[in-house]
C-alpha atoms as a PDB file:
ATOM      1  CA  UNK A   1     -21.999  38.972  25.389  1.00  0.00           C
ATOM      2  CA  UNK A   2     -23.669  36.399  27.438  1.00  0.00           C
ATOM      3  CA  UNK A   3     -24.921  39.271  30.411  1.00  0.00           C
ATOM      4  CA  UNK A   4     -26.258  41.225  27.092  1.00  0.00           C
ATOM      5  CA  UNK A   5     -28.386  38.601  25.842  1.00  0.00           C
ATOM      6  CA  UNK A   6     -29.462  38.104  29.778  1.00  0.00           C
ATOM      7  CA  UNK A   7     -30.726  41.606  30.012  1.00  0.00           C
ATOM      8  CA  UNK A   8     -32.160  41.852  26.707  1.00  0.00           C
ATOM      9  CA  UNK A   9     -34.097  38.295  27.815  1.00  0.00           C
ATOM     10  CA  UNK A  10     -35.620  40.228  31.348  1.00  0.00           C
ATOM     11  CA  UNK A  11     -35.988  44.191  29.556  1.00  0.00           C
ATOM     12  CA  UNK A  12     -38.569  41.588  26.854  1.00  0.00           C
ATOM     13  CA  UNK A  13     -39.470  39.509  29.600  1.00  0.00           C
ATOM     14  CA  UNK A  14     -41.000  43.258  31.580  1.00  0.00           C
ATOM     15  CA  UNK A  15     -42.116  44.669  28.692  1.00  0.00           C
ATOM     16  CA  UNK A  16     -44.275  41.676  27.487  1.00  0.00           C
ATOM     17  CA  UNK A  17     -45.981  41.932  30.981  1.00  0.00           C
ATOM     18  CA  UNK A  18     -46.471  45.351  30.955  1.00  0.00           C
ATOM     19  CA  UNK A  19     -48.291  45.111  27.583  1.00  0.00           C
ATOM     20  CA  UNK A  20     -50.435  42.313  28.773  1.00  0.00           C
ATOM     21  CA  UNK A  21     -51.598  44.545  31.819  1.00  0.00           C
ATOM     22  CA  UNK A  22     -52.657  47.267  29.350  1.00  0.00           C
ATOM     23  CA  UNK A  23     -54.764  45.066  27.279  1.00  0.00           C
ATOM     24  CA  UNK A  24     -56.305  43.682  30.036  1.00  0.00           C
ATOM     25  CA  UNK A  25     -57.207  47.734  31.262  1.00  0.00           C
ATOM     26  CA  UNK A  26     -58.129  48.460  27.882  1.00  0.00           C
ATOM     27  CA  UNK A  27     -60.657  45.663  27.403  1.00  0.00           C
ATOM     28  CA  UNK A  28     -62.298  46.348  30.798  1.00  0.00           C
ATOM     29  CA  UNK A  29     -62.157  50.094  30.344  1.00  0.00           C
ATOM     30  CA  UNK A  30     -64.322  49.432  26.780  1.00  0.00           C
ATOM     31  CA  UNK A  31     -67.052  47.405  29.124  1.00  0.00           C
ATOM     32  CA  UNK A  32     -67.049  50.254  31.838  1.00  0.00           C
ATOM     33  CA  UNK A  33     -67.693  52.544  29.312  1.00  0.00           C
ATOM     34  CA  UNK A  34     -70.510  51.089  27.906  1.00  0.00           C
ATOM     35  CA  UNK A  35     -72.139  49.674  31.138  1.00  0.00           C
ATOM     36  CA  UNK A  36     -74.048  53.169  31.998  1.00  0.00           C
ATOM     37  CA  UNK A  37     -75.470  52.810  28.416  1.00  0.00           C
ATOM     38  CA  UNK A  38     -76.621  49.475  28.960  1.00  0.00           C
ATOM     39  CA  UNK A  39     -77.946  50.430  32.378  1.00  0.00           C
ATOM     40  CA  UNK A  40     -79.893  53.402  31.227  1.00  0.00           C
ATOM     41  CA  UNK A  41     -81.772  51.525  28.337  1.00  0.00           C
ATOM     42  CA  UNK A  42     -82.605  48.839  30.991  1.00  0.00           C
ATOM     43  CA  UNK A  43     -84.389  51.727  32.975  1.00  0.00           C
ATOM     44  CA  UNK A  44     -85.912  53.187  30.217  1.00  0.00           C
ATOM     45  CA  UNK A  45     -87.462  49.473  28.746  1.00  0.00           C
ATOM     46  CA  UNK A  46     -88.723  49.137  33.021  1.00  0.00           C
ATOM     47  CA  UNK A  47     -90.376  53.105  32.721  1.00  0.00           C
ATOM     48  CA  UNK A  48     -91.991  52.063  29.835  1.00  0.00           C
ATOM     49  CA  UNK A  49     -93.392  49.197  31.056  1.00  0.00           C
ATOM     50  CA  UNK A  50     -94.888  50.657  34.078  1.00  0.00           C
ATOM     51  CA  UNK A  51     -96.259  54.015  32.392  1.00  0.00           C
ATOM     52  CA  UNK A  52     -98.205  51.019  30.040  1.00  0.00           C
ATOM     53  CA  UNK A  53     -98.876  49.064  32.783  1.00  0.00           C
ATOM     54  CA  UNK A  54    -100.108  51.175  35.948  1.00  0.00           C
ATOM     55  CA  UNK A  55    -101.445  54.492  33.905  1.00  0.00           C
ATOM     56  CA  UNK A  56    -102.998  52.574  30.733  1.00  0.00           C
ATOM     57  CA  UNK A  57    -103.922  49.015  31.688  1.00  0.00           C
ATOM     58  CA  UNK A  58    -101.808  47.505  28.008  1.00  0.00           C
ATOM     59  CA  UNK A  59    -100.654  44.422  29.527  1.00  0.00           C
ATOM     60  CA  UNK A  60    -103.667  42.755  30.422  1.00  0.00           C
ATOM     61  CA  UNK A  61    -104.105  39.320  31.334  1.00  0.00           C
ATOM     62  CA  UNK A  62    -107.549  38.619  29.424  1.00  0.00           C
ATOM     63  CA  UNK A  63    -106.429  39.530  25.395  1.00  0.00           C
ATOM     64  CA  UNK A  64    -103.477  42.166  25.320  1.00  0.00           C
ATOM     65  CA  UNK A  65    -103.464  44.693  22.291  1.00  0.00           C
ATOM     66  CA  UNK A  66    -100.406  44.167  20.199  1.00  0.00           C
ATOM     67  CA  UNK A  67     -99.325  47.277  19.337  1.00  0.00           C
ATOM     68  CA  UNK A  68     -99.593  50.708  21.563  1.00  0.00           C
ATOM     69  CA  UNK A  69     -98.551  53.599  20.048  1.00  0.00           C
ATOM     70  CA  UNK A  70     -96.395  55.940  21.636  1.00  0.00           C
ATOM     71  CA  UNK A  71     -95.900  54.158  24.648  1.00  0.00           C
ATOM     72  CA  UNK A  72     -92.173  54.951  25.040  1.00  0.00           C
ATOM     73  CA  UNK A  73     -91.888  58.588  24.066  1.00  0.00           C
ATOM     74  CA  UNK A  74     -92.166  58.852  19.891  1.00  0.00           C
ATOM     75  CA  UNK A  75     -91.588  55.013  19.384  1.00  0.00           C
ATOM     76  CA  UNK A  76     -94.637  52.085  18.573  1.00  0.00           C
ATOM     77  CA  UNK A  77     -94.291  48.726  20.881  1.00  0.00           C
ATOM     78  CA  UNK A  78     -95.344  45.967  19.613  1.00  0.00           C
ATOM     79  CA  UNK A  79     -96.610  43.698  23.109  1.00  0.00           C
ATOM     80  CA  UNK A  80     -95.832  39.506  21.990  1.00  0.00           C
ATOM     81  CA  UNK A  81     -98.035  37.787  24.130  1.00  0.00           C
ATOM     82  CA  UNK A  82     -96.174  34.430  24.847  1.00  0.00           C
ATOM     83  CA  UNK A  83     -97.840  31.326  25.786  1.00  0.00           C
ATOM     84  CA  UNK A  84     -95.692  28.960  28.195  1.00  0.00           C
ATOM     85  CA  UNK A  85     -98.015  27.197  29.472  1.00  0.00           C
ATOM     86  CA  UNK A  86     -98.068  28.586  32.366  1.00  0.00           C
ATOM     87  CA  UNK A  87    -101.606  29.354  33.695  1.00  0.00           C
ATOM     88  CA  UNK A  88    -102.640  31.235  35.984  1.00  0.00           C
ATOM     89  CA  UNK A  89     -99.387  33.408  35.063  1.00  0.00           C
ATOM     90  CA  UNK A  90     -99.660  35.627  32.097  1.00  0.00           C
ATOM     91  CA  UNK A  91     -96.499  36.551  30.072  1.00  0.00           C
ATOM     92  CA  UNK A  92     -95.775  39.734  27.360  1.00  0.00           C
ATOM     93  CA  UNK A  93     -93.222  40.764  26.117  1.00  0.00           C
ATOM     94  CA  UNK A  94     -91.697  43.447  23.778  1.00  0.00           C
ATOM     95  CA  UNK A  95     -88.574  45.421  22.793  1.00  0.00           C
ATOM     96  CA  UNK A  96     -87.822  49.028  22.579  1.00  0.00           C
ATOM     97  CA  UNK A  97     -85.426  51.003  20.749  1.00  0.00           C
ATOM     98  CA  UNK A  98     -83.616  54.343  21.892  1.00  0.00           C
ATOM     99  CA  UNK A  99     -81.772  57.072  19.469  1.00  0.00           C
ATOM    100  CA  UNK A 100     -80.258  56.178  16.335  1.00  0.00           C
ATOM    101  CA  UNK A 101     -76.974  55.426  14.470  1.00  0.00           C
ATOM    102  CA  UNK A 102     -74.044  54.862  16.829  1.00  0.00           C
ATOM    103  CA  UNK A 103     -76.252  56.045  19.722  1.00  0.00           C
ATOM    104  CA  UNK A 104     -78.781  52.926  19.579  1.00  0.00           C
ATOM    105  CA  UNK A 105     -79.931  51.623  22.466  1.00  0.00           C
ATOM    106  CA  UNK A 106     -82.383  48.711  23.390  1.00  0.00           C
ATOM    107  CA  UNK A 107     -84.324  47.111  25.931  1.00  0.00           C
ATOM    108  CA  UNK A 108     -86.260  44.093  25.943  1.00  0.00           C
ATOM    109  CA  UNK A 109     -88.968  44.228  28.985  1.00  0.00           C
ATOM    110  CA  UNK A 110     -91.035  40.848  29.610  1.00  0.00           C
ATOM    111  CA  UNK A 111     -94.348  41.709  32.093  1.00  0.00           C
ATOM    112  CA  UNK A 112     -95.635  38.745  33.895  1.00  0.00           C
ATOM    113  CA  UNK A 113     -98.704  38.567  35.940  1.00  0.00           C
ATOM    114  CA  UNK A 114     -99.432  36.247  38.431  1.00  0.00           C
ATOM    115  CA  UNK A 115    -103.579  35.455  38.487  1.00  0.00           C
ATOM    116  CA  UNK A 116    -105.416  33.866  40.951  1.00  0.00           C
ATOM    117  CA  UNK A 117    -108.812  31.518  40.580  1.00  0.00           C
ATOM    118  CA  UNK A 118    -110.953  34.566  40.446  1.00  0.00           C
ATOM    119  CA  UNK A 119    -108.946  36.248  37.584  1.00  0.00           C
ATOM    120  CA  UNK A 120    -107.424  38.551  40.243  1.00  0.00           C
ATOM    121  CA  UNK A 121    -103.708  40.155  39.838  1.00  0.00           C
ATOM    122  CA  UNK A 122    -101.567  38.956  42.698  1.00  0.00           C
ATOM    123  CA  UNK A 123     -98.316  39.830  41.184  1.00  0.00           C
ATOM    124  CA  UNK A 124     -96.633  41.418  38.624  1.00  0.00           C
ATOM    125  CA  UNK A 125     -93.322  41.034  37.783  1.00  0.00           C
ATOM    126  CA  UNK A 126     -91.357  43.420  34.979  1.00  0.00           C
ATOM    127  CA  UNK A 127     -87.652  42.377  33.943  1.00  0.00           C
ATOM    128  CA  UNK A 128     -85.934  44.921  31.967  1.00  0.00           C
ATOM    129  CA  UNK A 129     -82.708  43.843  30.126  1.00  0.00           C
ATOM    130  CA  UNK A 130     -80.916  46.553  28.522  1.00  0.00           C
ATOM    131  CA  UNK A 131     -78.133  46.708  25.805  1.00  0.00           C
ATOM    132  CA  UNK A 132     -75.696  48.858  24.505  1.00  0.00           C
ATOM    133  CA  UNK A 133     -76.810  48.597  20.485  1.00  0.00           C
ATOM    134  CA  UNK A 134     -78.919  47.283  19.347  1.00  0.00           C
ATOM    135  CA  UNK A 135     -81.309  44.303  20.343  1.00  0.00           C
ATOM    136  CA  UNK A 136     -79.516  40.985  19.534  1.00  0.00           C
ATOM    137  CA  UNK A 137     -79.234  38.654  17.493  1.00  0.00           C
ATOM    138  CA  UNK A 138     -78.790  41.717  15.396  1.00  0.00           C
ATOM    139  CA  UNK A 139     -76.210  42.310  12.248  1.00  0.00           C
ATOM    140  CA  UNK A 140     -74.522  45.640  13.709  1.00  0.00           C
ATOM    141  CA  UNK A 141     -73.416  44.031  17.510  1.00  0.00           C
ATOM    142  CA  UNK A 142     -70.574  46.316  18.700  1.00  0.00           C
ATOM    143  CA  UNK A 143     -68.196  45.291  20.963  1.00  0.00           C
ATOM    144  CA  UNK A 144     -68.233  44.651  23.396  1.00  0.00           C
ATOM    145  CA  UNK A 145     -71.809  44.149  23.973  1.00  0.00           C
ATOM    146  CA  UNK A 146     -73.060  45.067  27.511  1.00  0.00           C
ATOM    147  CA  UNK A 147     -76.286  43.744  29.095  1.00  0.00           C
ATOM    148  CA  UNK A 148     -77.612  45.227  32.011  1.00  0.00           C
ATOM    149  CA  UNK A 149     -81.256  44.121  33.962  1.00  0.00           C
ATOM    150  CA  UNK A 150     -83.541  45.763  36.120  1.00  0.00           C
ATOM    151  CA  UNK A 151     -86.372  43.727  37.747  1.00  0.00           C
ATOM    152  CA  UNK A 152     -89.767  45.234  39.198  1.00  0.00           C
ATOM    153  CA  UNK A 153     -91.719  43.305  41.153  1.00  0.00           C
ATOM    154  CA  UNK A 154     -95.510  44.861  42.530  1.00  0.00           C
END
């Protein structure tokens, strides 16, 4: 009796370890599968900013337009300038949304410009963060949520 209730103790003892292996896997399997997602909308939010940038001047460091049309494929961008007191260092920002439903992606991309005395560009800076749903704080987080960054400098 007492070698029964010894083996029963280590088979449960194995078993319970086992399990907590697999839920570890499990939970970092769910963020490896949603990492690429993450990444790619991070990407996307940085080729957006540059096509606006380099090809069509929108982030300019005098009075920035607020909303550009068609800047990332078929969706409008609305361009927040943000003041943080910061001068000579101009900062916009704006957020980007990618497919629908289950699919949704987003990106929010801040530009910042570094300006000298004579109101030339000496830097600019683009950080991308990407996420696998949609922006947060939003109602509909899945989970796990996955942020990935890309950052631009030029």
């Amino acid at each position: 009796m007492m070698y029964a209730v010894l083996f029963i103790t280590v088979v449960l003892t194995i078993s319970m370890g086992i399990l907590d292996i697999a839920l570890r896997q499990f939970a970092i399997s769910s963020v490896n599968r949603e990492s690429p997602r993450a990444l790619y909308a991070a990407d996307a939010g940085l080729d957006c900013a540059f096509y606006g940038d380099i090809l069509n001047g929108y982030f300019s460091t005098s009075t920035p337009d607020t909303t550009h049309v068609g800047l990332c494929g078929a969706n409008d961008v609305t361009v927040i300038p943000i003041d943080r007191n910061s001068n000579p260092i101009v900062w916009q920002e704006f957020m980007v949304k990618f497919g629908s439903g289950s699919e949704l992606l987003c990106a929010k991309v801040s530009v910042k410009k570094d300006v000298n005395a004579n109101g030339d560009i000496t830097l600019t800076t683009i950080d991308s963060r990407g996420y696998n749903t949609d922006c947060p704080p939003a109602a509909s987080l899945r989970f796990p949520l996955v942020e990935r960054g890309l950052t631009a400098t030029y």
